[in-house]
Protein backbone atom coordinates (compact mmCIF):
# COMPACT_ATOMS: atom_id res chain seq x y z
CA UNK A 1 -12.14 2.06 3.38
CA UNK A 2 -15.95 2.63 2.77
CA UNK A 3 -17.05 3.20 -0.53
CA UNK A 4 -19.96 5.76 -1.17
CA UNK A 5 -21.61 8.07 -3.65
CA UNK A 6 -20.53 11.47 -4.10
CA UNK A 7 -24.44 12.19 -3.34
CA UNK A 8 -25.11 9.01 -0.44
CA UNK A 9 -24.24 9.92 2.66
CA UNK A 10 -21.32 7.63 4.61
CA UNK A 11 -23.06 4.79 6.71
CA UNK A 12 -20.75 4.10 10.46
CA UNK A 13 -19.86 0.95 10.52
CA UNK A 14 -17.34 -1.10 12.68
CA UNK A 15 -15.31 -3.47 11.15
CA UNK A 16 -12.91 -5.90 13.41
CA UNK A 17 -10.99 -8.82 12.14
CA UNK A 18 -9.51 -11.03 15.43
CA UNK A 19 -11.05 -8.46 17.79
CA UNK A 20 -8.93 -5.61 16.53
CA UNK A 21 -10.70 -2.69 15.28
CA UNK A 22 -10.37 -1.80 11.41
CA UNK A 23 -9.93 2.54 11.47
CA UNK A 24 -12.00 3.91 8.34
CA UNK A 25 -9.71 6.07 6.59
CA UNK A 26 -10.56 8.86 3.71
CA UNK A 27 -8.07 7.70 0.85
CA UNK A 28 -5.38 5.23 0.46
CA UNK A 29 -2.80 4.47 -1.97
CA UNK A 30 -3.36 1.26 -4.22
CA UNK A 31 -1.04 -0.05 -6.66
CA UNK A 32 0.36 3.17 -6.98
CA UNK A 33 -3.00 4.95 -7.68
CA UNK A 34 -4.59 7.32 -4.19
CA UNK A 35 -8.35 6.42 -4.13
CA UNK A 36 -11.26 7.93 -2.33
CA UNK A 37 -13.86 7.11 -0.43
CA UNK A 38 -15.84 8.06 -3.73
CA UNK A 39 -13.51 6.92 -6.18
CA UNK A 40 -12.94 10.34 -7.71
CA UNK A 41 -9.39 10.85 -9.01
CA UNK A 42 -9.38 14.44 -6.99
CA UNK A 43 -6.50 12.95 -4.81
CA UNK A 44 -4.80 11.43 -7.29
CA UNK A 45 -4.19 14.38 -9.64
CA UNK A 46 -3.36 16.49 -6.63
CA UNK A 47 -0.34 14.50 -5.52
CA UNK A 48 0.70 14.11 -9.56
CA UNK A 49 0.79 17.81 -9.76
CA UNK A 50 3.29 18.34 -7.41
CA UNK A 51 5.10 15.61 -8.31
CA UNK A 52 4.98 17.66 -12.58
CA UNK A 53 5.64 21.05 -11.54
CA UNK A 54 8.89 19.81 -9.73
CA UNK A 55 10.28 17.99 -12.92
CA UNK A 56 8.53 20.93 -15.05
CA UNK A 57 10.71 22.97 -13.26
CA UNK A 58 14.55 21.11 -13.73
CA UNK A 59 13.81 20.97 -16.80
CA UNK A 60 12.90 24.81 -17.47
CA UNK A 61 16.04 25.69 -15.59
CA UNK A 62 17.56 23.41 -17.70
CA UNK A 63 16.56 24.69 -20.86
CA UNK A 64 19.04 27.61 -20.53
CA UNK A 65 22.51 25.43 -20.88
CA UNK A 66 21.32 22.16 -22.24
CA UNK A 67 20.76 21.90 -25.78
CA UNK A 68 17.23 20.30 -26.89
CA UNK A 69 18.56 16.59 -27.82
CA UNK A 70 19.67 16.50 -24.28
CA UNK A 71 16.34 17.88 -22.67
């Protein structure tokens, strides 16, 4: 992964290691964290949201049966 500015524009470069080619990619997950090519946590939230609204909704559907303590 390149690093950049949100402003700088991306210099092309090639990186090989052993004569295989190193493919630049946009974001990557490290240490459980998804980081960007500008370090912006844009990716990050976006995959935590989905991951919220799923357990936001058990435990809304919960909330019907299950007494508070519980939830």
């Amino acid at each position: 992964m390149q690093f950049s500015s949100k402003t700088n524009c991306e210099a092309n470069m090639n990186v090989n290691y052993k004569s295989n080619p190193i493919i630049n990619v946009c974001h990557t997950n490290f240490l459980g964290l998804t980081l960007d090519s500008t370090l912006s946590w844009k990716p990050h939230i976006d995959q935590l949201i989905s991951k919220l609204n799923s357990a936001c909704y058990v435990i809304r559907s919960l909330k019907s049966f299950t007494p508070l303590e519980t939830l």
